[in-house]
C-alpha atoms as a PDB file:
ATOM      1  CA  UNK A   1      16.870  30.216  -4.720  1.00  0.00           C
ATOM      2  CA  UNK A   2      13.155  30.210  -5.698  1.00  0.00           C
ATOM      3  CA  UNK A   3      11.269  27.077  -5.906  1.00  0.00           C
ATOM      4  CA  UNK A   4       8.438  27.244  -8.698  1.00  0.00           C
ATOM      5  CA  UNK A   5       5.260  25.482  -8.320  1.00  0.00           C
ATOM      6  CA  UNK A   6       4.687  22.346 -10.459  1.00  0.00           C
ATOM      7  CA  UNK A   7       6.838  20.764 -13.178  1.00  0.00           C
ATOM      8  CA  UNK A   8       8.982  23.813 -14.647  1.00  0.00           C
ATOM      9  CA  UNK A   9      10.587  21.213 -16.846  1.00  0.00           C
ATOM     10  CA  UNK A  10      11.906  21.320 -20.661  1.00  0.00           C
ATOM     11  CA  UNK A  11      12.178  18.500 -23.336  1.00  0.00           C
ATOM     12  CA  UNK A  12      15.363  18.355 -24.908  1.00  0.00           C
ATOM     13  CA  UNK A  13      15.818  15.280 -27.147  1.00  0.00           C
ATOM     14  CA  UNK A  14      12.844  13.618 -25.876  1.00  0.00           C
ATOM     15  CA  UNK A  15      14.164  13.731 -21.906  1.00  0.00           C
ATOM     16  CA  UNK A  16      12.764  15.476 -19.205  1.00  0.00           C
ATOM     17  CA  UNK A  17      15.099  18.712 -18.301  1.00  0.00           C
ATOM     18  CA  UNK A  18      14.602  20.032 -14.849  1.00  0.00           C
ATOM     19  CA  UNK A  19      15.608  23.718 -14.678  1.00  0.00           C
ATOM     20  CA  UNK A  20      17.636  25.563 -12.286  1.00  0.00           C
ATOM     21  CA  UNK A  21      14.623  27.500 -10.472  1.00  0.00           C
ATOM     22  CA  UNK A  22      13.213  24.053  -9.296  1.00  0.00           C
ATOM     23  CA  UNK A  23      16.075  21.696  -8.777  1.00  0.00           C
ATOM     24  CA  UNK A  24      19.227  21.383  -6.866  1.00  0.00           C
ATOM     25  CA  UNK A  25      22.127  19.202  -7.381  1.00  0.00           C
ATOM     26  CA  UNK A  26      22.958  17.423  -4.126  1.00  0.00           C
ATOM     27  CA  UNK A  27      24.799  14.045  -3.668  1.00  0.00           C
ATOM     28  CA  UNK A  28      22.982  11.235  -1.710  1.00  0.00           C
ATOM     29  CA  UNK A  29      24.063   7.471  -0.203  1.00  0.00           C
ATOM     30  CA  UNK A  30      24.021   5.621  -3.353  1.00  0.00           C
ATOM     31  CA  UNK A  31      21.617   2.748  -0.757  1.00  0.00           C
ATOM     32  CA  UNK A  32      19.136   5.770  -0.826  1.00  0.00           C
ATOM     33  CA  UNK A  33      19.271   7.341  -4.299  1.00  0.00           C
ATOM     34  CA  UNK A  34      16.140   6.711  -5.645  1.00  0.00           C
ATOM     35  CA  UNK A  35      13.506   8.662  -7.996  1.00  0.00           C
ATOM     36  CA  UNK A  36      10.274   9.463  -5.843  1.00  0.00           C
ATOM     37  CA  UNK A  37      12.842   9.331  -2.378  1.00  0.00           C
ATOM     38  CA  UNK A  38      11.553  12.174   0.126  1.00  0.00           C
ATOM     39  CA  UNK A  39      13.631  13.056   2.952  1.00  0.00           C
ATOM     40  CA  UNK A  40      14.658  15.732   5.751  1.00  0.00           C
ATOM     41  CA  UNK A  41      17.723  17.441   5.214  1.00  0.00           C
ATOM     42  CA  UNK A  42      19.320  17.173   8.712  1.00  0.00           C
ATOM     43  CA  UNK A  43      23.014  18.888   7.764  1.00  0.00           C
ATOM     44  CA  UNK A  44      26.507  18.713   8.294  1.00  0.00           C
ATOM     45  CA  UNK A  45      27.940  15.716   9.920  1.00  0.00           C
ATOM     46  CA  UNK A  46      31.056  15.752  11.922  1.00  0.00           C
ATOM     47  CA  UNK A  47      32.380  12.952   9.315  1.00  0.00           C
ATOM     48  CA  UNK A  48      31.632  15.552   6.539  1.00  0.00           C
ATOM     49  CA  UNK A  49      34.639  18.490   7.726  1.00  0.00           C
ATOM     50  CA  UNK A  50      37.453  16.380   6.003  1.00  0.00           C
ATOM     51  CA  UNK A  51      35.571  15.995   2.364  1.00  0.00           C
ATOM     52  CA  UNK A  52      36.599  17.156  -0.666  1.00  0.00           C
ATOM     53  CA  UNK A  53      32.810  16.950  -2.069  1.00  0.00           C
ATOM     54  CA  UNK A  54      31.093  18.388   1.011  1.00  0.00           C
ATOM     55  CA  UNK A  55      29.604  21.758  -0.826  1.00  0.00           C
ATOM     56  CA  UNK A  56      27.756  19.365  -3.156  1.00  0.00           C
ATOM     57  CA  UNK A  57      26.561  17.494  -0.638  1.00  0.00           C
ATOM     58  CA  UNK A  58      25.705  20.623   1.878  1.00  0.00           C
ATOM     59  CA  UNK A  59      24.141  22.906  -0.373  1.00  0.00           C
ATOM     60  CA  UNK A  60      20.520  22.055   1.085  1.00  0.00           C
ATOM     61  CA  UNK A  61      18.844  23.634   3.979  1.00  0.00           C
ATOM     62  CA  UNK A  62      19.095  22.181   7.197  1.00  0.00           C
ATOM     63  CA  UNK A  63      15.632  21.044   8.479  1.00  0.00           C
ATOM     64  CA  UNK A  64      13.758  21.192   5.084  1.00  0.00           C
ATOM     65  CA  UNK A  65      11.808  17.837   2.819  1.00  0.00           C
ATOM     66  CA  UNK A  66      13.230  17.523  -0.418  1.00  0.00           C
ATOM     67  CA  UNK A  67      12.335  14.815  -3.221  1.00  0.00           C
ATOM     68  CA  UNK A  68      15.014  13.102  -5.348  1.00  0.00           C
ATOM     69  CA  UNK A  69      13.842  14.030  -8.936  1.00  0.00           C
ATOM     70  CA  UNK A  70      16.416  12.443 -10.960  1.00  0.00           C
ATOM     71  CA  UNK A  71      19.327  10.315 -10.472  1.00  0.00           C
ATOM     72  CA  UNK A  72      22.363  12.306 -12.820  1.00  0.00           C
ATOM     73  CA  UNK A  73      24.167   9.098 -13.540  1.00  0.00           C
ATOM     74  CA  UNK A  74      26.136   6.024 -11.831  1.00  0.00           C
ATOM     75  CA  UNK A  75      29.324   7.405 -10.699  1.00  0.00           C
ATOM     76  CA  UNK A  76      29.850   6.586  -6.978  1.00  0.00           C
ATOM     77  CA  UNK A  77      31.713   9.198  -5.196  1.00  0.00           C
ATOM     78  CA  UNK A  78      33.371   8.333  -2.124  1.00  0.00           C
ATOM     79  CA  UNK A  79      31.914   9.484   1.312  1.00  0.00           C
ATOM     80  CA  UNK A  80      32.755   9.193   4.761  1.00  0.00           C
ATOM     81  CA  UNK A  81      29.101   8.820   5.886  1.00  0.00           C
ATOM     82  CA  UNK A  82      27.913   6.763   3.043  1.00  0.00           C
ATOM     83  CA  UNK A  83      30.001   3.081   2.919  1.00  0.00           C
ATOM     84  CA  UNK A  84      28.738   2.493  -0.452  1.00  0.00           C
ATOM     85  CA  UNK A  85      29.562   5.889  -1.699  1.00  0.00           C
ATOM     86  CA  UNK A  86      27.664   8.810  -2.981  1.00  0.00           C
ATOM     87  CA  UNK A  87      25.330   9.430  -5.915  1.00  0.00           C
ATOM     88  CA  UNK A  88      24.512  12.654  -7.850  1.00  0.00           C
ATOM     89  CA  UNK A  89      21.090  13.460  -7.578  1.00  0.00           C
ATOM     90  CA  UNK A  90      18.356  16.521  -8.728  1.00  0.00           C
ATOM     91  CA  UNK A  91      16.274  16.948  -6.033  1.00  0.00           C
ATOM     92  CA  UNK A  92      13.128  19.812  -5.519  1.00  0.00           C
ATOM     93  CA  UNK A  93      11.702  20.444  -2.335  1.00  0.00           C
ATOM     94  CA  UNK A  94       8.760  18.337  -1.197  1.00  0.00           C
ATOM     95  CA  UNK A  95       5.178  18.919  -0.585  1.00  0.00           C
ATOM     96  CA  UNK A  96       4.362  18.312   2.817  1.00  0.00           C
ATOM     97  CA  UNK A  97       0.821  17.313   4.367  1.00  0.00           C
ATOM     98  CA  UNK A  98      -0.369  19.750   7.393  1.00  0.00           C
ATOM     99  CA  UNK A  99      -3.491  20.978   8.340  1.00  0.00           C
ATOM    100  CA  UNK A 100      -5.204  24.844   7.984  1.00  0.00           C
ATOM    101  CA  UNK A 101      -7.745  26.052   9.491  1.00  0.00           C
ATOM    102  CA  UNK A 102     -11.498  25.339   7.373  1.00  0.00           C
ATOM    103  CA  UNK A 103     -11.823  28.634   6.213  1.00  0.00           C
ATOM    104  CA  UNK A 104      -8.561  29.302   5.103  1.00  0.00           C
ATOM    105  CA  UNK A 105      -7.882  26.048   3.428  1.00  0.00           C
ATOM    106  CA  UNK A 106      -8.255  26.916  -0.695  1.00  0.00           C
ATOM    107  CA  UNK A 107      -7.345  25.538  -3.798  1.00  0.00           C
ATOM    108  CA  UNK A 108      -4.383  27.706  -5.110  1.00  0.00           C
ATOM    109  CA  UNK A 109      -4.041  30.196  -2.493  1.00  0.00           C
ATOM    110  CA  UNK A 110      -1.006  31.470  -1.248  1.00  0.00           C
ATOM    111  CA  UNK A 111      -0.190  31.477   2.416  1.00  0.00           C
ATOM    112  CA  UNK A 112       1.765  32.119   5.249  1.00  0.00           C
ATOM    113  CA  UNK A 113       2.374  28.482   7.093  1.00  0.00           C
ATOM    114  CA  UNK A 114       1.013  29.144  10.861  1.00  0.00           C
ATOM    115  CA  UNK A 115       0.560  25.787  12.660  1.00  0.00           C
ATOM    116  CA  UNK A 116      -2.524  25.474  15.100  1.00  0.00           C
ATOM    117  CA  UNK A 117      -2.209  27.199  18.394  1.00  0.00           C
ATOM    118  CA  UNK A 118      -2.346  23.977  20.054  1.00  0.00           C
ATOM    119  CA  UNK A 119      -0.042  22.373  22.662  1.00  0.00           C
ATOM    120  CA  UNK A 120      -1.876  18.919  23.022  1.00  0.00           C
ATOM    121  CA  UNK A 121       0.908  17.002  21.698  1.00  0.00           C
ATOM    122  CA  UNK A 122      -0.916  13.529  23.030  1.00  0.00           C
ATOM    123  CA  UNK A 123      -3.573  14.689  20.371  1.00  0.00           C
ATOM    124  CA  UNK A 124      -3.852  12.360  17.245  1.00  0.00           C
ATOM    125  CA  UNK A 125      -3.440  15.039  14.581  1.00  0.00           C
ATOM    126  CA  UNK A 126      -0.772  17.039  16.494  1.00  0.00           C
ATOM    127  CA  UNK A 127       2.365  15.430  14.106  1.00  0.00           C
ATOM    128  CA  UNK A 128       0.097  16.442  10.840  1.00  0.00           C
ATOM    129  CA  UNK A 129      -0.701  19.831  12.549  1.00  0.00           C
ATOM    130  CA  UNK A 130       2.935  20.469  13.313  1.00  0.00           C
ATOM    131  CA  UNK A 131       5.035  18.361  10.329  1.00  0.00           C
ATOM    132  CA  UNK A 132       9.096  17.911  10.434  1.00  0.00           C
ATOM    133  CA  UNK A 133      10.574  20.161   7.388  1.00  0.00           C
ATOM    134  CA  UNK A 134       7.821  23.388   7.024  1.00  0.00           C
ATOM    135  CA  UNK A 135       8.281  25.872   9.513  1.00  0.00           C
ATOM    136  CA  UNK A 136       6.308  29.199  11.048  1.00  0.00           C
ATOM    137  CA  UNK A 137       5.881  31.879   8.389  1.00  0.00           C
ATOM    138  CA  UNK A 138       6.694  29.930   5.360  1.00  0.00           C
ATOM    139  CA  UNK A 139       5.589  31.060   2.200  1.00  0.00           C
ATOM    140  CA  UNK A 140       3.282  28.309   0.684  1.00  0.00           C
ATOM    141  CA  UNK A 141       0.819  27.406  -1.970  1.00  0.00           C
ATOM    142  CA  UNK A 142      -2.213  25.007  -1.297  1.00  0.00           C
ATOM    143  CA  UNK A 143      -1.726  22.440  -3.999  1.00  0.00           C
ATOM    144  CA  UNK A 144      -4.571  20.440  -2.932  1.00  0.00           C
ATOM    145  CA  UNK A 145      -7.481  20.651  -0.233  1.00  0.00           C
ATOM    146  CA  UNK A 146      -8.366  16.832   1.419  1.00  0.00           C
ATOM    147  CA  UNK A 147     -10.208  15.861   4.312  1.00  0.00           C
ATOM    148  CA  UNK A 148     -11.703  17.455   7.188  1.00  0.00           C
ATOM    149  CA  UNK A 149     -10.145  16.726  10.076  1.00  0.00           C
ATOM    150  CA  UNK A 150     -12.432  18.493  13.116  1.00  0.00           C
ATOM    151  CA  UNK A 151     -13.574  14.972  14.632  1.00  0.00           C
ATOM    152  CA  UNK A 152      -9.699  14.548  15.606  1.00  0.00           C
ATOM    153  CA  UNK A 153      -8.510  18.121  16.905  1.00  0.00           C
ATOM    154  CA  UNK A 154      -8.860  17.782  20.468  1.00  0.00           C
ATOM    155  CA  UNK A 155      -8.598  21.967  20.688  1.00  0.00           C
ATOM    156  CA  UNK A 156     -11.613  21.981  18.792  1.00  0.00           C
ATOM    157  CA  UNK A 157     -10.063  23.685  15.765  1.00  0.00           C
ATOM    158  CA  UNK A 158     -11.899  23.225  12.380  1.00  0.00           C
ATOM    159  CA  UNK A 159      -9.171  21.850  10.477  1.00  0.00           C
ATOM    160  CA  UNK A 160      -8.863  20.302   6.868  1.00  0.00           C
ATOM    161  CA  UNK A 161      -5.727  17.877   5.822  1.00  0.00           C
ATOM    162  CA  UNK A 162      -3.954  20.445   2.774  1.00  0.00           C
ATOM    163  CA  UNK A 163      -1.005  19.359   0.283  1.00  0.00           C
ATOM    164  CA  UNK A 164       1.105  22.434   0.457  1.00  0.00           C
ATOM    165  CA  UNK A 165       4.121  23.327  -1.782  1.00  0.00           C
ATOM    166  CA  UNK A 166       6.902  26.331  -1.104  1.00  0.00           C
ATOM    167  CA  UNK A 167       6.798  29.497  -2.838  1.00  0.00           C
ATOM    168  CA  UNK A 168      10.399  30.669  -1.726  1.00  0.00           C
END
């Protein structure tokens, strides 16, 4: 499925319609379910093989952030994870803060996610440098340039702190 950039989002009868090309249906712990809530996608659990609802709940991929958009309604769903049930949700996939190298990091361009060559893992940028849910050759979009971060790459890399979002 592609994943457009930004809010590809109709008004019908003055509510916000998120289309197919952004959003997925997925169901969440109805404890959790909450507009704005951005978490990793860590897969199947062994109490998920025995139910009936599991290809609603599974259709995200392992490994990747995602943002709930929109709660769908109130009906709780029973789940064998969840002991206050399940929630139908819309959710995108997230933005996620990382680092690029200075010269690369630039306001709307596309890119290929390559995390520093860096192995200093005791180094206080390494969890930016190397963030849970974007992974090696990624196709991304810089959505938004911050700070410089040089002072605190102990490799010496000129780094800046960039928003990016996915292209695929």
């Amino acid at each position: 499925m592609l994943y457009k950039l930004g809010a590809a989002r109709k008004q019908l009868n003055g509510r916000t319609i998120m289309t197919e090309s952004d959003t997925k249906i997925t169901l969440i712990g109805s404890r959790l379910a909450r507009e704005g809530l951005e978490f990793i996608f860590k897969g199947e659990m062994p109490e998920c093989k025995k139910c009936r609802v599991k290809n609603t709940c599974l259709n995200l991929e392992p490994g990747r952030r995602y943002r709930v958009d929109r709660i769908r309604n109130n009906d709780i769903h029973e789940c064998f994870l969840h002991d206050s049930g399940v929630l139908a949700v819309d959710v995108s996939r997230a933005p996620i803060l990382t680092t690029m190298e200075s010269r690369k990091a630039v306001d709307g361009a596309k890119t290929t996610y390559d995390p520093p060559k860096c192995g200093k893992r005791e180094c206080e940028a390494y969890e930016i440098c190397h963030p849970e849910g974007l992974s090696r050759g990624d196709k991304c979009k810089i959505i938004e340039v911050l700070e410089s971060l040089d002072s605190k790459c102990e490799a010496g890399h000129s780094l800046k702190r960039v928003k990016l979002a996915w292209l695929m």
